[in-house]
PDB file of N, CA and C in Angstrom:
ATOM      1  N   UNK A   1      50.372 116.705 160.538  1.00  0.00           N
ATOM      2  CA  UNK A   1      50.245 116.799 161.985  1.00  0.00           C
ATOM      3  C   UNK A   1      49.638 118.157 162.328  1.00  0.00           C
ATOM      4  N   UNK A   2      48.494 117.953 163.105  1.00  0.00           N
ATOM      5  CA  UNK A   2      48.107 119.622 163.479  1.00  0.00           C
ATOM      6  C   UNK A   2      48.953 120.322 164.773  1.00  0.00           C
ATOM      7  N   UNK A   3      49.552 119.575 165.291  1.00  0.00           N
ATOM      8  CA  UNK A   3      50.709 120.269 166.518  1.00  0.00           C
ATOM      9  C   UNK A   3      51.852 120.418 165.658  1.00  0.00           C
ATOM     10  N   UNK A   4      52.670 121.489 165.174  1.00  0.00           N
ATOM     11  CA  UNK A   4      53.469 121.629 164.483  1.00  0.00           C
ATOM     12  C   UNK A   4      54.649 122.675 165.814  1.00  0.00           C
ATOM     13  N   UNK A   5      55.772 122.969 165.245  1.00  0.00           N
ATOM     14  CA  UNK A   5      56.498 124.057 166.111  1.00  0.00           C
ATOM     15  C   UNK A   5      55.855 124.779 166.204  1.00  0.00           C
ATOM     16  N   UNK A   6      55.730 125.298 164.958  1.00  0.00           N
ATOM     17  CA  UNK A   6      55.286 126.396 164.434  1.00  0.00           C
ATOM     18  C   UNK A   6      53.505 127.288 165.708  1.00  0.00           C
ATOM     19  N   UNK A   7      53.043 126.714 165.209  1.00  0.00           N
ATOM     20  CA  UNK A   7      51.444 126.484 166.093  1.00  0.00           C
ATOM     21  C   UNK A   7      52.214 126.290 167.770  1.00  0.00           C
ATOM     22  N   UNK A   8      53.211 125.647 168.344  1.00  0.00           N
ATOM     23  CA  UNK A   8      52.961 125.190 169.582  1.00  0.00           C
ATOM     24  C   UNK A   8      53.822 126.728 170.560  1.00  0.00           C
ATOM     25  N   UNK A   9      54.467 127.441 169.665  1.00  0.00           N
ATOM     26  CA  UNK A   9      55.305 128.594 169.574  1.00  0.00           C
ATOM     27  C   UNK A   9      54.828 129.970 169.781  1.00  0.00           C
ATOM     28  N   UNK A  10      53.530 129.859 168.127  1.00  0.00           N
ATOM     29  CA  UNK A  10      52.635 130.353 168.910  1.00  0.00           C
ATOM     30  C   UNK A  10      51.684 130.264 169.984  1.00  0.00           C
ATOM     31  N   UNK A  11      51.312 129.762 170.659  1.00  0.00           N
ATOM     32  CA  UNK A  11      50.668 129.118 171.666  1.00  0.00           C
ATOM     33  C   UNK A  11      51.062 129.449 172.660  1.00  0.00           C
ATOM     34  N   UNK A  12      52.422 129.670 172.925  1.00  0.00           N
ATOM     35  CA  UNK A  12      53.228 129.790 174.463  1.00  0.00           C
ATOM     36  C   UNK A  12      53.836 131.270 174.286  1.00  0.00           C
ATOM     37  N   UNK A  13      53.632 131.890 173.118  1.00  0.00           N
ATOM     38  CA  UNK A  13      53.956 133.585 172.840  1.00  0.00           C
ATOM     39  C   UNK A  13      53.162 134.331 172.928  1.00  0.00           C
ATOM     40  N   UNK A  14      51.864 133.293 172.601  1.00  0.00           N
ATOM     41  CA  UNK A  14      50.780 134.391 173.193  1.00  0.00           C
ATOM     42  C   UNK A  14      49.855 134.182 174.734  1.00  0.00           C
ATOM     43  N   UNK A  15      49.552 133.426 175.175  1.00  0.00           N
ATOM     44  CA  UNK A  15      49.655 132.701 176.374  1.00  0.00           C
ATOM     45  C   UNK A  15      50.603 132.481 177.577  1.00  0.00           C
ATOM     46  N   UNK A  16      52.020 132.441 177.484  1.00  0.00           N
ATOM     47  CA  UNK A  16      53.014 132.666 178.364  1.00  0.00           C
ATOM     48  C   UNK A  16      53.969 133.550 178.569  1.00  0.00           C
ATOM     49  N   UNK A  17      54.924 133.546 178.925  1.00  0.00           N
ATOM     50  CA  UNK A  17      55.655 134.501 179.183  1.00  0.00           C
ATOM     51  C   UNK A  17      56.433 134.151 177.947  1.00  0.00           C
ATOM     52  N   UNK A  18      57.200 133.612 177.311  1.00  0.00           N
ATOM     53  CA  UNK A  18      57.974 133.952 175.889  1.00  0.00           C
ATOM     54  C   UNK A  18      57.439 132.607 175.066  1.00  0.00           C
ATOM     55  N   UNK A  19      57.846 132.503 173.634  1.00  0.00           N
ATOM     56  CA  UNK A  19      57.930 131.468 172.669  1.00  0.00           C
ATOM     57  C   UNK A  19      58.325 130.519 173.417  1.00  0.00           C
ATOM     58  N   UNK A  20      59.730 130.782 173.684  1.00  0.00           N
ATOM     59  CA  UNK A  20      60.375 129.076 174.689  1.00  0.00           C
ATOM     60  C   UNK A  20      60.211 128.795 176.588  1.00  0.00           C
ATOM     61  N   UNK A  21      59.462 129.273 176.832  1.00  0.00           N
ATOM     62  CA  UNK A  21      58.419 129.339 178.022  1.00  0.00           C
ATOM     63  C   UNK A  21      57.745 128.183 178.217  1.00  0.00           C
ATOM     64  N   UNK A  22      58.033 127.271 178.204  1.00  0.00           N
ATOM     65  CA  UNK A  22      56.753 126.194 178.132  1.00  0.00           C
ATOM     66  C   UNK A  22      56.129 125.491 179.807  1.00  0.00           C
ATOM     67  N   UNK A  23      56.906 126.270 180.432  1.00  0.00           N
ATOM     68  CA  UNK A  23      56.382 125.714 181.761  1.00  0.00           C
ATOM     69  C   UNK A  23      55.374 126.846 182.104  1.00  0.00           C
ATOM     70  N   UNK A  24      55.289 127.773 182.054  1.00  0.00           N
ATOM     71  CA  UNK A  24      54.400 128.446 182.892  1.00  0.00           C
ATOM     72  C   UNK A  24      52.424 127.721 182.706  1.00  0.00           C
ATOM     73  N   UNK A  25      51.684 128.014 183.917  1.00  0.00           N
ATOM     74  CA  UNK A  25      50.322 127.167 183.481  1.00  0.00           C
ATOM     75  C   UNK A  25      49.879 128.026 182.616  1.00  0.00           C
ATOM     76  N   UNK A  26      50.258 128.961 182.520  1.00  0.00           N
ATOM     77  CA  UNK A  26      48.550 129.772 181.296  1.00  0.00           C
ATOM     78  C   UNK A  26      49.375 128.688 180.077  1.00  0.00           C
ATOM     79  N   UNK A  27      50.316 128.678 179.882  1.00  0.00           N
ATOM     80  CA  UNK A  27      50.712 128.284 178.260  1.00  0.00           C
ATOM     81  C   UNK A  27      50.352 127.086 178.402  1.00  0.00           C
ATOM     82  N   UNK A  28      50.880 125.855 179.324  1.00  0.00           N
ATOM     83  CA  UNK A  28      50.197 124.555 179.734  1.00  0.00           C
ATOM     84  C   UNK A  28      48.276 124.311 178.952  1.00  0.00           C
ATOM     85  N   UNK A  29      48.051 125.473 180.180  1.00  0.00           N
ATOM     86  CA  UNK A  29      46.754 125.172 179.697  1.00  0.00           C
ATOM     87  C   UNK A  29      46.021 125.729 178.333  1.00  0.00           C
ATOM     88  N   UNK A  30      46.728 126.579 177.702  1.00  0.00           N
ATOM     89  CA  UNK A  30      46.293 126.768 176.220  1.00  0.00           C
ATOM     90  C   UNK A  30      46.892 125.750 175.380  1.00  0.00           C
ATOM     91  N   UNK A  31      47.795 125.291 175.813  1.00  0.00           N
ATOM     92  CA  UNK A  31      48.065 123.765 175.237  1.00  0.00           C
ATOM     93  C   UNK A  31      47.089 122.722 174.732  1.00  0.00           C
ATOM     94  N   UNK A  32      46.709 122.750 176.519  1.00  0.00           N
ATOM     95  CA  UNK A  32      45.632 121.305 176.403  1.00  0.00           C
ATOM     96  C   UNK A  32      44.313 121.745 176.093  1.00  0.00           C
ATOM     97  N   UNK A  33      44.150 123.085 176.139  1.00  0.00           N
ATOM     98  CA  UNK A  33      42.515 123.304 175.359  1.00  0.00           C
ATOM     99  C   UNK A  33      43.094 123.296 173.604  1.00  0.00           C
ATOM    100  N   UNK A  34      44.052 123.793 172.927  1.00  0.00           N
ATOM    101  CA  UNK A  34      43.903 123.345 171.828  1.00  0.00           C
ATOM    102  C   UNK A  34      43.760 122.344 171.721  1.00  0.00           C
ATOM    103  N   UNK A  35      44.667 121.019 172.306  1.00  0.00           N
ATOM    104  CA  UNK A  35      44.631 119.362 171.842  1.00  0.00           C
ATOM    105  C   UNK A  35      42.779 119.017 172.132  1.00  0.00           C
ATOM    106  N   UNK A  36      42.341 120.012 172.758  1.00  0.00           N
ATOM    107  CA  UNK A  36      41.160 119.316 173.527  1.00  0.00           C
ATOM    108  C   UNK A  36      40.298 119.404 172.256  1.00  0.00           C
ATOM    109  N   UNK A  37      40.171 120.909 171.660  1.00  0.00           N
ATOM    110  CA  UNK A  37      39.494 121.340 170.896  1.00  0.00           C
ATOM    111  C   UNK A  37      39.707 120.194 169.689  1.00  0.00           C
ATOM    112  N   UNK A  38      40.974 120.079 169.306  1.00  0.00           N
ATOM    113  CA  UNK A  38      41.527 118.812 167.901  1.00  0.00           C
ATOM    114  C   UNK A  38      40.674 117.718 168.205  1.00  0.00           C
ATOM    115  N   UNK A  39      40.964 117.584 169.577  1.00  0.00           N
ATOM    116  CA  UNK A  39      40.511 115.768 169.563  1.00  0.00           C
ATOM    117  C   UNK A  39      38.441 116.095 169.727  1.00  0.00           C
ATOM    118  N   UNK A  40      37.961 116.693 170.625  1.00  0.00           N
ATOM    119  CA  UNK A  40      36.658 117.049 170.165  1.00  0.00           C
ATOM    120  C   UNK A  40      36.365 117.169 168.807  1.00  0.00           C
ATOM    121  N   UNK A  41      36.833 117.558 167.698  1.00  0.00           N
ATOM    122  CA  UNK A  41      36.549 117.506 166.522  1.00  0.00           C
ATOM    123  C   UNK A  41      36.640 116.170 166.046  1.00  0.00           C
ATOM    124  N   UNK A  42      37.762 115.654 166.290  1.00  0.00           N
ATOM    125  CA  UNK A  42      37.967 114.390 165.952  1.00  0.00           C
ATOM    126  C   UNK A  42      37.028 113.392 166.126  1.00  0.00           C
ATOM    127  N   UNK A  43      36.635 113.389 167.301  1.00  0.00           N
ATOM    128  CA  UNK A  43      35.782 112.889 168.227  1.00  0.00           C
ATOM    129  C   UNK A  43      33.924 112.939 167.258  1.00  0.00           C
ATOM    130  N   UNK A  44      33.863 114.153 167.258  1.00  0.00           N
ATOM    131  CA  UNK A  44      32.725 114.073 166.567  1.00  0.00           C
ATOM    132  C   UNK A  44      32.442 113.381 165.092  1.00  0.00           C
ATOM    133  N   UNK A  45      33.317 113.201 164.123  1.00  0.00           N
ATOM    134  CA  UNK A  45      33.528 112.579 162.831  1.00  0.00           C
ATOM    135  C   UNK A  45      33.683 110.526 163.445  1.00  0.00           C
ATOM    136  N   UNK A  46      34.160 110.414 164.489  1.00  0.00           N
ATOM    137  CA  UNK A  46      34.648 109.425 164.351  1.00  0.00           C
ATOM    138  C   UNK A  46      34.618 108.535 165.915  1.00  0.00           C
ATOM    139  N   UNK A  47      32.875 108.932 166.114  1.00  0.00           N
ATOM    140  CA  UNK A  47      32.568 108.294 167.395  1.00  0.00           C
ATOM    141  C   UNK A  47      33.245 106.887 168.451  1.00  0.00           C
ATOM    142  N   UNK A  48      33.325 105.967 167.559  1.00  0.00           N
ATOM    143  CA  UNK A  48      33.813 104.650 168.380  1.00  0.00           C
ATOM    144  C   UNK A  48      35.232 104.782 168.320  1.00  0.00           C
ATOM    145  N   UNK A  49      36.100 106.010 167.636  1.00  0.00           N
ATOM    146  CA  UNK A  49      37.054 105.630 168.625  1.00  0.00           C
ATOM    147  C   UNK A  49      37.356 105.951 169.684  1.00  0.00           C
ATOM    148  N   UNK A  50      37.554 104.648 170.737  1.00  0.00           N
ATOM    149  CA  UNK A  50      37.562 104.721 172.401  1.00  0.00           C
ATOM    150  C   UNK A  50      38.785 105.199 172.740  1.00  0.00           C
ATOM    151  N   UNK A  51      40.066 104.741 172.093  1.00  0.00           N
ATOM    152  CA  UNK A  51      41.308 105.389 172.612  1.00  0.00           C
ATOM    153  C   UNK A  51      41.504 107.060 172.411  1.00  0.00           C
ATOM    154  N   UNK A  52      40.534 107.422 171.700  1.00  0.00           N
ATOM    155  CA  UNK A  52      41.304 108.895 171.832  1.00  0.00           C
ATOM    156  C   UNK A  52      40.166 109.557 172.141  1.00  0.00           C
ATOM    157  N   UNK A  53      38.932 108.704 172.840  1.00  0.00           N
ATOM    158  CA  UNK A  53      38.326 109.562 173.816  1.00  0.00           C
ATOM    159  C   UNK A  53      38.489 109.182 175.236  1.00  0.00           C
ATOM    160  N   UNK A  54      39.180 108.520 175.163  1.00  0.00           N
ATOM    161  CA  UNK A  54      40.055 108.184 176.712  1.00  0.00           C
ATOM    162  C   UNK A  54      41.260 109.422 176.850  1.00  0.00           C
ATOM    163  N   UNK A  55      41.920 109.316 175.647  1.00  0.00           N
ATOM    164  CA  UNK A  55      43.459 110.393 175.965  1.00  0.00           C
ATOM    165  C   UNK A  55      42.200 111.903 175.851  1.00  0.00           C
ATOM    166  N   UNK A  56      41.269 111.950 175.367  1.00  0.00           N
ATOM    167  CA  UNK A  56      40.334 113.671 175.476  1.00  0.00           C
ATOM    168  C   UNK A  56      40.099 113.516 177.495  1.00  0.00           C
ATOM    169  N   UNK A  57      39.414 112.353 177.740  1.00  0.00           N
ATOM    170  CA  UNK A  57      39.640 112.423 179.014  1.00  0.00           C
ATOM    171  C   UNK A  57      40.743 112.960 179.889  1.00  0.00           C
ATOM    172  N   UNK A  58      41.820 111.989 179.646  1.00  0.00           N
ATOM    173  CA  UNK A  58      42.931 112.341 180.538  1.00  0.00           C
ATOM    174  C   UNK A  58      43.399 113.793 180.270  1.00  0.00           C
ATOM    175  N   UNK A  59      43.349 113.937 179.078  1.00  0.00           N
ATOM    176  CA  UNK A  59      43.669 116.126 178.934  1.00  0.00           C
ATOM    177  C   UNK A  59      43.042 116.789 180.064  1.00  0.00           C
ATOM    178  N   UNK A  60      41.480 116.414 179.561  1.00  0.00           N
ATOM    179  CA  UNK A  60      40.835 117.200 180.419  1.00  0.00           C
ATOM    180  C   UNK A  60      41.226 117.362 181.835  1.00  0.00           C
ATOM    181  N   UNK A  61      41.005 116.581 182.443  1.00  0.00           N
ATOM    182  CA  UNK A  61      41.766 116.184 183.531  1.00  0.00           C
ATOM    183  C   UNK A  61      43.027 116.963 184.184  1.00  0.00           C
ATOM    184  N   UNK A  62      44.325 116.766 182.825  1.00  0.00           N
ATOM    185  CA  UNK A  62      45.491 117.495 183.734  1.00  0.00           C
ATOM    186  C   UNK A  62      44.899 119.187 183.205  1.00  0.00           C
ATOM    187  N   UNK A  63      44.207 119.489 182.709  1.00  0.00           N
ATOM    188  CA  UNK A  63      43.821 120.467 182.286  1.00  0.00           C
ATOM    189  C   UNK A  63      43.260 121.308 183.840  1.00  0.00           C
ATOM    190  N   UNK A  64      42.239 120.610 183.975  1.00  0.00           N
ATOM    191  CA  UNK A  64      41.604 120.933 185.476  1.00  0.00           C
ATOM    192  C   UNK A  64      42.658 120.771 186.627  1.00  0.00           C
ATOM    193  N   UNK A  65      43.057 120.172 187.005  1.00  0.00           N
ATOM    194  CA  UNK A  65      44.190 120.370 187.924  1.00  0.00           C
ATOM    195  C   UNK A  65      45.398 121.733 187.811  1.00  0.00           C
ATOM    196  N   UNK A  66      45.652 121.819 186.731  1.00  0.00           N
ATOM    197  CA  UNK A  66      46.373 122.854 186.162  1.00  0.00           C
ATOM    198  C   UNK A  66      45.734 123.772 186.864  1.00  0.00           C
ATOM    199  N   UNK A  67      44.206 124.237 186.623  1.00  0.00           N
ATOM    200  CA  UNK A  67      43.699 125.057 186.481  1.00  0.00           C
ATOM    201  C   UNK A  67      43.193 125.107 188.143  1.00  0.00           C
ATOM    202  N   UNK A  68      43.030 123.864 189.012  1.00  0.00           N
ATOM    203  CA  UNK A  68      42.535 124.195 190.142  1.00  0.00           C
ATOM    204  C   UNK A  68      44.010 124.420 190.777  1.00  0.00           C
ATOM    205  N   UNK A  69      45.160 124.164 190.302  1.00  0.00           N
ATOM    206  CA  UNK A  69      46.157 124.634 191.232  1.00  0.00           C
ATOM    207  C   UNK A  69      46.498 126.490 190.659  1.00  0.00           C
ATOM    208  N   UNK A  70      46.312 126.528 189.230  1.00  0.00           N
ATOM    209  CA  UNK A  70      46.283 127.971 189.276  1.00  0.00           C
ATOM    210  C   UNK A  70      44.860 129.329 190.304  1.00  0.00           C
ATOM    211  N   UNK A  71      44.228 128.210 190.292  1.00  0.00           N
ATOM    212  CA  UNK A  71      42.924 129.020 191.617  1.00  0.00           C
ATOM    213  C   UNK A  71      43.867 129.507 192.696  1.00  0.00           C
ATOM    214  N   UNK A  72      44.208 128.312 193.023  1.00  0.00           N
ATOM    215  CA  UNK A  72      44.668 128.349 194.411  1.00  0.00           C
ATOM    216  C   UNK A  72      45.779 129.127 194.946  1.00  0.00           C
ATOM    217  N   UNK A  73      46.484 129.840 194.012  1.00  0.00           N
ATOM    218  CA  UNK A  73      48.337 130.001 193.676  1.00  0.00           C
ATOM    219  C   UNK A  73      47.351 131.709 193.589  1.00  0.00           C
ATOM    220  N   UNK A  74      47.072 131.695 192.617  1.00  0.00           N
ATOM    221  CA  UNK A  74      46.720 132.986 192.287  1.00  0.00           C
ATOM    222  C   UNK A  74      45.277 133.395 190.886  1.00  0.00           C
ATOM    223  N   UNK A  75      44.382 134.025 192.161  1.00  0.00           N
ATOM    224  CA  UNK A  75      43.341 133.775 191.346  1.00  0.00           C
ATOM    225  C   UNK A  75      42.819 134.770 190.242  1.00  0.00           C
ATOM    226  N   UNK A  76      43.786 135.938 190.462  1.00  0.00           N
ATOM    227  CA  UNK A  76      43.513 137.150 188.980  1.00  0.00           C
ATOM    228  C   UNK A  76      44.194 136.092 188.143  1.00  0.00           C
ATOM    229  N   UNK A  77      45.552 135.469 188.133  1.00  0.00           N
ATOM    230  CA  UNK A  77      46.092 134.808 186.220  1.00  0.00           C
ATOM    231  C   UNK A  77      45.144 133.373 186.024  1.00  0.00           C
ATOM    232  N   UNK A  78      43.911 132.951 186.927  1.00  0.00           N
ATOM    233  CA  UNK A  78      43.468 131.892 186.889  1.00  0.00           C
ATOM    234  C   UNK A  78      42.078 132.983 185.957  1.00  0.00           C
ATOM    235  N   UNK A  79      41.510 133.807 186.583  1.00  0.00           N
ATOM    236  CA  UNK A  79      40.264 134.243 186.338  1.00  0.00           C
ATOM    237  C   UNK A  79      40.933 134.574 184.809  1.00  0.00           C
ATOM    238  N   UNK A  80      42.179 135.648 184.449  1.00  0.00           N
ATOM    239  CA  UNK A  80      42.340 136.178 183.107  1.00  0.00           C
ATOM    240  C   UNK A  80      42.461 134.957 182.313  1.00  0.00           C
ATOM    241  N   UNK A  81      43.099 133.705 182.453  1.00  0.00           N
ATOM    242  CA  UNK A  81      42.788 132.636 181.370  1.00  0.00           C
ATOM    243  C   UNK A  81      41.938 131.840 181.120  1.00  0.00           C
ATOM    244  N   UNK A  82      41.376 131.907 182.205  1.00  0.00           N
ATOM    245  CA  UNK A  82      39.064 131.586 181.721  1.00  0.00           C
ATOM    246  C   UNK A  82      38.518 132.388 180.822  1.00  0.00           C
ATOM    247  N   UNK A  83      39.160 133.617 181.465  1.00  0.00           N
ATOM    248  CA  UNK A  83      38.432 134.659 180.335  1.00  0.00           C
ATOM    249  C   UNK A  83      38.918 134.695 178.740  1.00  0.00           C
ATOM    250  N   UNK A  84      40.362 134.379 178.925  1.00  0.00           N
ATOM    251  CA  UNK A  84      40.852 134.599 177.448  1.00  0.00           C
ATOM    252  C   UNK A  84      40.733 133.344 176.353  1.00  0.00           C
ATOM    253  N   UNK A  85      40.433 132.059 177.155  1.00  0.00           N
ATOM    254  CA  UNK A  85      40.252 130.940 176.644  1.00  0.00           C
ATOM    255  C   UNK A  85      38.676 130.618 176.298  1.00  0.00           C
ATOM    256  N   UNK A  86      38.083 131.501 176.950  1.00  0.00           N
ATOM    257  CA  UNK A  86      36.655 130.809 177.004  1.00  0.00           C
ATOM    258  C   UNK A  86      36.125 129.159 177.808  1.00  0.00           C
ATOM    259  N   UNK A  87      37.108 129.210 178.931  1.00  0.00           N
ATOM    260  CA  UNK A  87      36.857 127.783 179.184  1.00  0.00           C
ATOM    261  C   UNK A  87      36.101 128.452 180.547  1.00  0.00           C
ATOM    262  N   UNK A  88      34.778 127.506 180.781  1.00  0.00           N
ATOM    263  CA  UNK A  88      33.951 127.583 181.512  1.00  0.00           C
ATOM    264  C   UNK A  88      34.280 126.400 182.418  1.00  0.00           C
ATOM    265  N   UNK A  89      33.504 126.655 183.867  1.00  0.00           N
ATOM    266  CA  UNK A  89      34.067 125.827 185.218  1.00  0.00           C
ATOM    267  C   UNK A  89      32.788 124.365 185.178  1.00  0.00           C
TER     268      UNK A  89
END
């Protein structure tokens, strides 16, 4: 499995406010850009499958919402996790 504790631990320690933090959005959304990044890879080896470029869809998705409600809330921790993620608008 590439989502392990281990990996999802780090993820929300360096991205959120602690290891067991899992609500805050920056960690949310470094979440779903890793799964995004997995399944894009995936994606490229293994074109026709439709179901898990449907679930890359729906990420994306709560990904952007995440991210347009972090605009809206507050737009320095929205601008610093564009920047630290590399995710473009």
């Amino acid at each position: 499995m590439y989502l392990t504790k281990e990996v999802k631990e780090e993820i929300f320690s360096k991205h959120g406010k602690s290891a067991t933090d899992t609500g805050t959005s920056e960690g949310q959304i470094a979440l779903f850009t890793f799964r995004i990044n997995h399944l894009t890879q995936h994606l490229k080896n293994n074109r026709k499958d439709y179901n898990t470029e449907r679930s890359l869809v729906k990420l994306v998705g709560k990904r952007r919402s995440l991210l347009d409600y972090l605009k809206k809330t507050d737009i320095t921790r929205y601008r610093a996790i564009i920047a630290e993620l590399g995710i473009r608008k």
